[in-house]
C-alpha atoms as a PDB file:
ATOM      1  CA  UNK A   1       0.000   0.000   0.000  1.00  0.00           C
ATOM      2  CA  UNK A   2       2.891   2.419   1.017  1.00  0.00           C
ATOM      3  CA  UNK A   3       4.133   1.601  -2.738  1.00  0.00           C
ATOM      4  CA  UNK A   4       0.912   2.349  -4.262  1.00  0.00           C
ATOM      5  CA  UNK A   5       0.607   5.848  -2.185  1.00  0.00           C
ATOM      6  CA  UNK A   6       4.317   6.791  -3.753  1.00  0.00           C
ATOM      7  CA  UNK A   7       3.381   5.903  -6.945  1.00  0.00           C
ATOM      8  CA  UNK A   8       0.114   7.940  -7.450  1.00  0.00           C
ATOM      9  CA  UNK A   9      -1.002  11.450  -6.142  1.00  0.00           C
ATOM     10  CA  UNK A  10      -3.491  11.307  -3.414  1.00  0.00           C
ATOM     11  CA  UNK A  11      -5.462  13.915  -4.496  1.00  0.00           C
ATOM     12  CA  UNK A  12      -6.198  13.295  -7.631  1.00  0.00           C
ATOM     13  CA  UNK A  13      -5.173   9.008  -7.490  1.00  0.00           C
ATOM     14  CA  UNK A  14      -3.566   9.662 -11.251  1.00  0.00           C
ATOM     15  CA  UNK A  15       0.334   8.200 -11.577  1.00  0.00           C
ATOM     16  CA  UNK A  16       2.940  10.626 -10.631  1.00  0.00           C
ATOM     17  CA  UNK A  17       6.271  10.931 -12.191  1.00  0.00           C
ATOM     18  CA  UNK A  18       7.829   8.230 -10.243  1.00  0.00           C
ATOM     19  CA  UNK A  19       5.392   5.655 -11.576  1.00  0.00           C
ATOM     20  CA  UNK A  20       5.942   7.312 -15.010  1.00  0.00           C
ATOM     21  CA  UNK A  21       9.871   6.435 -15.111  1.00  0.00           C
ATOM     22  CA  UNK A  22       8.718   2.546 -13.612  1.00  0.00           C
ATOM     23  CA  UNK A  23       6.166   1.987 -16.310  1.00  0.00           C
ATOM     24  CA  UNK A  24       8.993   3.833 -19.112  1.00  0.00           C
ATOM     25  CA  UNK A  25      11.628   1.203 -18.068  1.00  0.00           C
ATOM     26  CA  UNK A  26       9.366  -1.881 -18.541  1.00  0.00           C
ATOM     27  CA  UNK A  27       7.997  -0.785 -21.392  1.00  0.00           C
ATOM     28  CA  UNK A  28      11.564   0.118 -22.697  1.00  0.00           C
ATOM     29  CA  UNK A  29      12.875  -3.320 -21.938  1.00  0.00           C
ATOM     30  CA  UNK A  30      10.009  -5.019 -23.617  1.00  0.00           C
ATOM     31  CA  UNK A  31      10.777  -2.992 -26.801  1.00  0.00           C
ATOM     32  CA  UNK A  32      13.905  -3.807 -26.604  1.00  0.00           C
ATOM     33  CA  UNK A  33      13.225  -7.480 -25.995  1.00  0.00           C
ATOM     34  CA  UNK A  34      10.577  -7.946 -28.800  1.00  0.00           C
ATOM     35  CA  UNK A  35      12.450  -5.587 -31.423  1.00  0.00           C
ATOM     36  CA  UNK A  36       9.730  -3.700 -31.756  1.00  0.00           C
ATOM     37  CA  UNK A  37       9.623  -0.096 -33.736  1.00  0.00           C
ATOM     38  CA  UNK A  38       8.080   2.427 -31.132  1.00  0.00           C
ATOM     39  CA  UNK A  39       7.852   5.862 -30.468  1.00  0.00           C
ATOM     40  CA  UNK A  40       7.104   7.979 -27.043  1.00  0.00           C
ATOM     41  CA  UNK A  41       5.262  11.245 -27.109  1.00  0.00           C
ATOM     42  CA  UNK A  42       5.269  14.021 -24.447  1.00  0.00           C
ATOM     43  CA  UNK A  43       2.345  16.569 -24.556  1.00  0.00           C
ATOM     44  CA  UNK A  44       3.203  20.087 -22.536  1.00  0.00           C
ATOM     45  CA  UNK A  45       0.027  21.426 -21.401  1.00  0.00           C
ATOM     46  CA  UNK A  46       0.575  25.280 -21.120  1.00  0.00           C
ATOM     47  CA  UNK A  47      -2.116  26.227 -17.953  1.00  0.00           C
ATOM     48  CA  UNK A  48      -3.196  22.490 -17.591  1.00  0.00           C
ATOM     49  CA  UNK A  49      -4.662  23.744 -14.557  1.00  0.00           C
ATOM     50  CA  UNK A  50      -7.162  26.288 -15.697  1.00  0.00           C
ATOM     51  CA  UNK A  51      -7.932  23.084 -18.691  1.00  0.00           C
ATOM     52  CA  UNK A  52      -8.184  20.890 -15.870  1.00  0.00           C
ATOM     53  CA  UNK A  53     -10.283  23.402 -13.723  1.00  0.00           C
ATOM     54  CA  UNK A  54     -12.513  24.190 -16.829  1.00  0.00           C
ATOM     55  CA  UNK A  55     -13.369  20.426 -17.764  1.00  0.00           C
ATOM     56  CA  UNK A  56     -14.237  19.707 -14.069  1.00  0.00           C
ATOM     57  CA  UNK A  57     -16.441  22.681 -13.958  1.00  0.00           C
ATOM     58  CA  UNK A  58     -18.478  21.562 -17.468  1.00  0.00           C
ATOM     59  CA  UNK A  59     -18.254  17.993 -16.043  1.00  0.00           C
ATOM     60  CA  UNK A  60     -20.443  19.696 -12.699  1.00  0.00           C
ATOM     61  CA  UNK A  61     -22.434  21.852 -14.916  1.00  0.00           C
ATOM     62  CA  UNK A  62     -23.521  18.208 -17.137  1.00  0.00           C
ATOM     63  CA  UNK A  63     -24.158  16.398 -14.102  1.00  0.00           C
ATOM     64  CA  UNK A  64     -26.450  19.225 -12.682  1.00  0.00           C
ATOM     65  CA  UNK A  65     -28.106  19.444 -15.649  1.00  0.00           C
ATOM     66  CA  UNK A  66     -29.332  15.947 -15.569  1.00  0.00           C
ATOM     67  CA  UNK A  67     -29.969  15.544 -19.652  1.00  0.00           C
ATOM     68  CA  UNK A  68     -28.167  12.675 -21.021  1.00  0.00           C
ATOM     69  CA  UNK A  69     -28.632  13.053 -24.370  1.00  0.00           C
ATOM     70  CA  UNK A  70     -29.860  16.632 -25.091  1.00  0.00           C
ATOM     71  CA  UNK A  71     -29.645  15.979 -28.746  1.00  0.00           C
ATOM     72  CA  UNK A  72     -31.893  12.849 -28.808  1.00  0.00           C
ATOM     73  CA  UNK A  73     -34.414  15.257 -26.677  1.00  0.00           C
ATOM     74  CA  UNK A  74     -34.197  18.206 -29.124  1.00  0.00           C
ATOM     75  CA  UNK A  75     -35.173  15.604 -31.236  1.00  0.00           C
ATOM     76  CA  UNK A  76     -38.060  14.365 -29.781  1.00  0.00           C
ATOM     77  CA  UNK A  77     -39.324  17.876 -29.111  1.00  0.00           C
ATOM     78  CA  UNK A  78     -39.364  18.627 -32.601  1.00  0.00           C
ATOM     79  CA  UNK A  79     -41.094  16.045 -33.737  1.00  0.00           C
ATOM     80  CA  UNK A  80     -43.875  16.555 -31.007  1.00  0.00           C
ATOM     81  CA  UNK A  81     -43.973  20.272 -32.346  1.00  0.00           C
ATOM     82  CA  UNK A  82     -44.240  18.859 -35.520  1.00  0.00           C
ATOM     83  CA  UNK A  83     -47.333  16.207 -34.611  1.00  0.00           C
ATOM     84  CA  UNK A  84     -49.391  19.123 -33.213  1.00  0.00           C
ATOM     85  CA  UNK A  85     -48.548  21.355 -36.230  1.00  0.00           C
ATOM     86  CA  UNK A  86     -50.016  18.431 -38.486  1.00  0.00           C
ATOM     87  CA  UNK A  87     -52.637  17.585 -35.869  1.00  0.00           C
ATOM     88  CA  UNK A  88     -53.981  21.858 -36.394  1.00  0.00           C
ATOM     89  CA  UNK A  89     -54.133  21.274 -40.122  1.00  0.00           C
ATOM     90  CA  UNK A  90     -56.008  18.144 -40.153  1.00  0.00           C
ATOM     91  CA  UNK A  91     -58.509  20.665 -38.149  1.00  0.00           C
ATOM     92  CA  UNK A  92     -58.560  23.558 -40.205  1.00  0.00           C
ATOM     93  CA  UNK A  93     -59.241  20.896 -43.115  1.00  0.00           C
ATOM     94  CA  UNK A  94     -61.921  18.957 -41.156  1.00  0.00           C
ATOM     95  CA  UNK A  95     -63.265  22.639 -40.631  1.00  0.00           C
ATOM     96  CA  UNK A  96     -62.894  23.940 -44.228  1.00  0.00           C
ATOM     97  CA  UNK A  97     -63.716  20.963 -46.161  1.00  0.00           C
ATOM     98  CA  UNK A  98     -65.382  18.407 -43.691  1.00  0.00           C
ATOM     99  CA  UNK A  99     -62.564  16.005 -44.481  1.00  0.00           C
ATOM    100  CA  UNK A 100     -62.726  13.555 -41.375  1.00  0.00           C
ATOM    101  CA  UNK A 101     -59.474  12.541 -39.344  1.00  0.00           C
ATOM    102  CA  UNK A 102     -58.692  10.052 -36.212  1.00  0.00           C
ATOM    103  CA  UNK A 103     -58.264  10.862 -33.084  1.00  0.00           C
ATOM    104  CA  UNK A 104     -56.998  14.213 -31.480  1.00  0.00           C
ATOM    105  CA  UNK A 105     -58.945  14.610 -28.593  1.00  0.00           C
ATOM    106  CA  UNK A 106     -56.982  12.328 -26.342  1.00  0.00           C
ATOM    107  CA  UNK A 107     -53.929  14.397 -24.856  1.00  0.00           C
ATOM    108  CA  UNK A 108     -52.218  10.810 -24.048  1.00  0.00           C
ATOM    109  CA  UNK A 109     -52.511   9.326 -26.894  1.00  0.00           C
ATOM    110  CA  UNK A 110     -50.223  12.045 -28.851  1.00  0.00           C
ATOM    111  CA  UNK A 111     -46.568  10.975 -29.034  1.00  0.00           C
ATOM    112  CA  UNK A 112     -45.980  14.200 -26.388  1.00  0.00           C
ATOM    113  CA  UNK A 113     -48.648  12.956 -24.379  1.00  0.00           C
ATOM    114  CA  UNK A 114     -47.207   9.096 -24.590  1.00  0.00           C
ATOM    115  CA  UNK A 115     -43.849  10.320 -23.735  1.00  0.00           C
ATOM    116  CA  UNK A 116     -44.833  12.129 -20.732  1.00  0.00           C
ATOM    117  CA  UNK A 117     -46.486   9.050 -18.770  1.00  0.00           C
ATOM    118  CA  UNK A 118     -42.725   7.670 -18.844  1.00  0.00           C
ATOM    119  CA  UNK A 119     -40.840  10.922 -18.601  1.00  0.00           C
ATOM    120  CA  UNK A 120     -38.838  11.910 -15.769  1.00  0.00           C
ATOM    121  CA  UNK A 121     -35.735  14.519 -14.516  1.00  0.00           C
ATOM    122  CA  UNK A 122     -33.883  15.908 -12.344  1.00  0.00           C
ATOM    123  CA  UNK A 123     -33.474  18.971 -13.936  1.00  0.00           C
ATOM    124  CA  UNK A 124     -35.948  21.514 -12.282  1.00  0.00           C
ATOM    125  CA  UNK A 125     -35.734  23.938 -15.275  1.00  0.00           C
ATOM    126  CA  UNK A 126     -37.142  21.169 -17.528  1.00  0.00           C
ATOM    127  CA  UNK A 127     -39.783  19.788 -15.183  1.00  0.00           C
ATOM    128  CA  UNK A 128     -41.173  23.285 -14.151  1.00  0.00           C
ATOM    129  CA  UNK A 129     -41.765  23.553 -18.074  1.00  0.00           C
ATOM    130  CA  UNK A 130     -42.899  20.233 -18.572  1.00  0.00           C
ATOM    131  CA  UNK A 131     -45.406  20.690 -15.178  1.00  0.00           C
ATOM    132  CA  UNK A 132     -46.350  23.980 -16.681  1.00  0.00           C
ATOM    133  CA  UNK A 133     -47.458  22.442 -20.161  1.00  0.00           C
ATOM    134  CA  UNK A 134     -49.780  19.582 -18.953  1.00  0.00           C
ATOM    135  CA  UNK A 135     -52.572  21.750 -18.644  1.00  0.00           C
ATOM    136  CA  UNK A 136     -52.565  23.706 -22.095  1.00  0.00           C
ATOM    137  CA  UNK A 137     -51.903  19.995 -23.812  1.00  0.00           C
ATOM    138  CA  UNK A 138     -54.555  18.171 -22.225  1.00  0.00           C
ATOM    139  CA  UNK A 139     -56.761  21.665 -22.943  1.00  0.00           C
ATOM    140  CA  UNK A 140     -55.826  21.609 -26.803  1.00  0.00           C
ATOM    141  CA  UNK A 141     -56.689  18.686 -27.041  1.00  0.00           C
ATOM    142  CA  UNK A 142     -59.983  18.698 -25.529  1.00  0.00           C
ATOM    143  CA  UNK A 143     -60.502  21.386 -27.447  1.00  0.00           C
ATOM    144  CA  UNK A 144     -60.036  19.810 -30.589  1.00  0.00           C
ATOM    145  CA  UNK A 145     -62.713  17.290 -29.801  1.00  0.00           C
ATOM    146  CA  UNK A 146     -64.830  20.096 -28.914  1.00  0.00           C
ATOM    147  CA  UNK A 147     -64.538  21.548 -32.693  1.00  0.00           C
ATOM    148  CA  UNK A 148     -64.943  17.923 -33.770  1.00  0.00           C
ATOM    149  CA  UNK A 149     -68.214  17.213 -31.990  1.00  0.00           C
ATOM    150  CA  UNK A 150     -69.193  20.367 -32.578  1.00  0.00           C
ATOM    151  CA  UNK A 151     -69.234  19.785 -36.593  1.00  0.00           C
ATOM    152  CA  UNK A 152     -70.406  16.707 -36.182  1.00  0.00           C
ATOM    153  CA  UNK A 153     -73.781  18.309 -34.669  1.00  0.00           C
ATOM    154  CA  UNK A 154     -73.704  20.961 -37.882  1.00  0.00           C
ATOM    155  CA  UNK A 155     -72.522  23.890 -35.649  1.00  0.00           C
ATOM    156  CA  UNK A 156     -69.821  24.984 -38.005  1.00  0.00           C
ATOM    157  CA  UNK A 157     -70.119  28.687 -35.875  1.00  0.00           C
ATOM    158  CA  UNK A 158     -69.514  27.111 -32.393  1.00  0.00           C
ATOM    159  CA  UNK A 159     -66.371  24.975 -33.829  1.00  0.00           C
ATOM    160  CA  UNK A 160     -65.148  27.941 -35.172  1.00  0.00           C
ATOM    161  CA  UNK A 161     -65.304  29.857 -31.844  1.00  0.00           C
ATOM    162  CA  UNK A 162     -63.714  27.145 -30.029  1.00  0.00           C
ATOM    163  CA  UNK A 163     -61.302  26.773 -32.635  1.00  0.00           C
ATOM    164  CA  UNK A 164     -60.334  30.639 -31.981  1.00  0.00           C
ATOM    165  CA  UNK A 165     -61.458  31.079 -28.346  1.00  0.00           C
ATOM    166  CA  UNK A 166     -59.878  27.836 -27.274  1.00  0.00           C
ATOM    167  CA  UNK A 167     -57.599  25.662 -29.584  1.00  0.00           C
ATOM    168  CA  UNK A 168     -55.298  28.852 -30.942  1.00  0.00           C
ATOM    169  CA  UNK A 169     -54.868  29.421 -27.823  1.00  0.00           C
ATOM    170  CA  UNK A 170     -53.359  26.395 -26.139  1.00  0.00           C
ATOM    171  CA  UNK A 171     -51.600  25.545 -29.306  1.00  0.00           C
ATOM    172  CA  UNK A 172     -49.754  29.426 -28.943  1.00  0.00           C
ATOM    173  CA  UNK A 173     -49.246  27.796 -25.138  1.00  0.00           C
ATOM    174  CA  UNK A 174     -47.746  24.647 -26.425  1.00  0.00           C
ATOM    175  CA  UNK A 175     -45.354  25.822 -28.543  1.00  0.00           C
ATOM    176  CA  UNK A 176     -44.348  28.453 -26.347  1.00  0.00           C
ATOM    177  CA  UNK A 177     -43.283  25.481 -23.775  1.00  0.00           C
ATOM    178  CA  UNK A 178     -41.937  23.445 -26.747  1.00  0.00           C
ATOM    179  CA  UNK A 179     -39.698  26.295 -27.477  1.00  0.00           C
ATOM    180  CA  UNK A 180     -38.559  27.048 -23.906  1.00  0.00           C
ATOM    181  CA  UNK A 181     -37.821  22.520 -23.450  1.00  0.00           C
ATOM    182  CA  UNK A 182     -35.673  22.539 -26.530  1.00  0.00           C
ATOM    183  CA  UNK A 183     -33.684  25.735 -25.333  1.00  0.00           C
ATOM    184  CA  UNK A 184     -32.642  23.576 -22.291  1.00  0.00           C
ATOM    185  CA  UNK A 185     -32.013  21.296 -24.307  1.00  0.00           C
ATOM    186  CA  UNK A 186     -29.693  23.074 -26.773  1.00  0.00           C
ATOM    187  CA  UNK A 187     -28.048  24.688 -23.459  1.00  0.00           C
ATOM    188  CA  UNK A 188     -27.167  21.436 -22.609  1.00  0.00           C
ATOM    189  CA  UNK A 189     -25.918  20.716 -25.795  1.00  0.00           C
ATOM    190  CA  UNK A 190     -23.663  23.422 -25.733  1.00  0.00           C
ATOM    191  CA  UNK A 191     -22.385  21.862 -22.660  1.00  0.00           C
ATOM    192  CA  UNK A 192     -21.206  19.110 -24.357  1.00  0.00           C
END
């Protein structure tokens, strides 16, 4: 143990110097041994203590940040932007030209909506967004089976209203929160 202490710094538990010039000899002698071409390389680090300082700093700044993959969630969130864009013109269509579509009106049955039953973080930034858009999604898409069942009945007017009154709305709400997700995302992304 007293070997192993001299051998590697006790701060950090990398190999010191002394352990360098012990590995260096074997090695050496083992080239020598097997004839072997080889080559040693030295890298000076000018300020490898503000490097070292910096990496250990983004390495806290990842950790507290909790996303492991920002890229794969910018992802996601794009595409779930994109499913409620598509899901609005399938409205506007069932609206303008009585064109019929599935589904809508079931917030969990959206890929967001799926997504969030098995979601979780420990990232407070993204949860307080994520917390803060359950209510608009679930809204808009009540809403949209509001404008459904409301066309259904012939009341073009009231579908319209809620369409306006209600579903704009919640959609402006949604992407709002979609935007704000994938900027924590991309922040931790930038971490990286």
């Amino acid at each position: 143990k007293n070997s192993s202490f001299s051998l590697k710094d006790t701060l950090t538990n990398t190999y010191n110097r002394k352990s360098l010039y012990s590995i260096l000899k074997k090695e050496i002698a083992l080239v020598k041994q097997k004839n072997i071409i080889s080559s040693l390389v030295f890298i000076d680090l000018d300020n490898f203590k503000e490097v070292n300082d910096k990496f250990f700093a983004l390495s806290r700044d990842f950790d507290q940040n909790a996303i492991l993959n920002p890229n794969r969630l910018m992802n996601r969130l794009q595409m779930f932007r994109g499913d409620h864009y598509v899901l609005i013109d399938k409205l506007l269509e069932y609206l303008i030209t009585g064109k019929t579509f599935e589904g809508g009106g079931d917030p969990t049955a959206c890929n967001f909506g799926f997504w969030l039953d098995d979601f979780s973080t420990e990232n407070s930034n993204l949860e307080q967004i994520i917390q803060k858009l359950r209510e608009p999604h679930t809204a808009f898409h009540e809403s949209i089976q509001k404008v459904k069942d409301a066309v259904a009945e012939n009341n073009t007017d009231e579908a319209i209203q809620i369409f306006n009154d209600e579903t704009q709305v919640y959609i402006e709400e949604i992407m709002s929160g979609f935007d704000e997700l994938i900027n924590v995302a991309f922040d931790s992304y930038m971490i990286l």
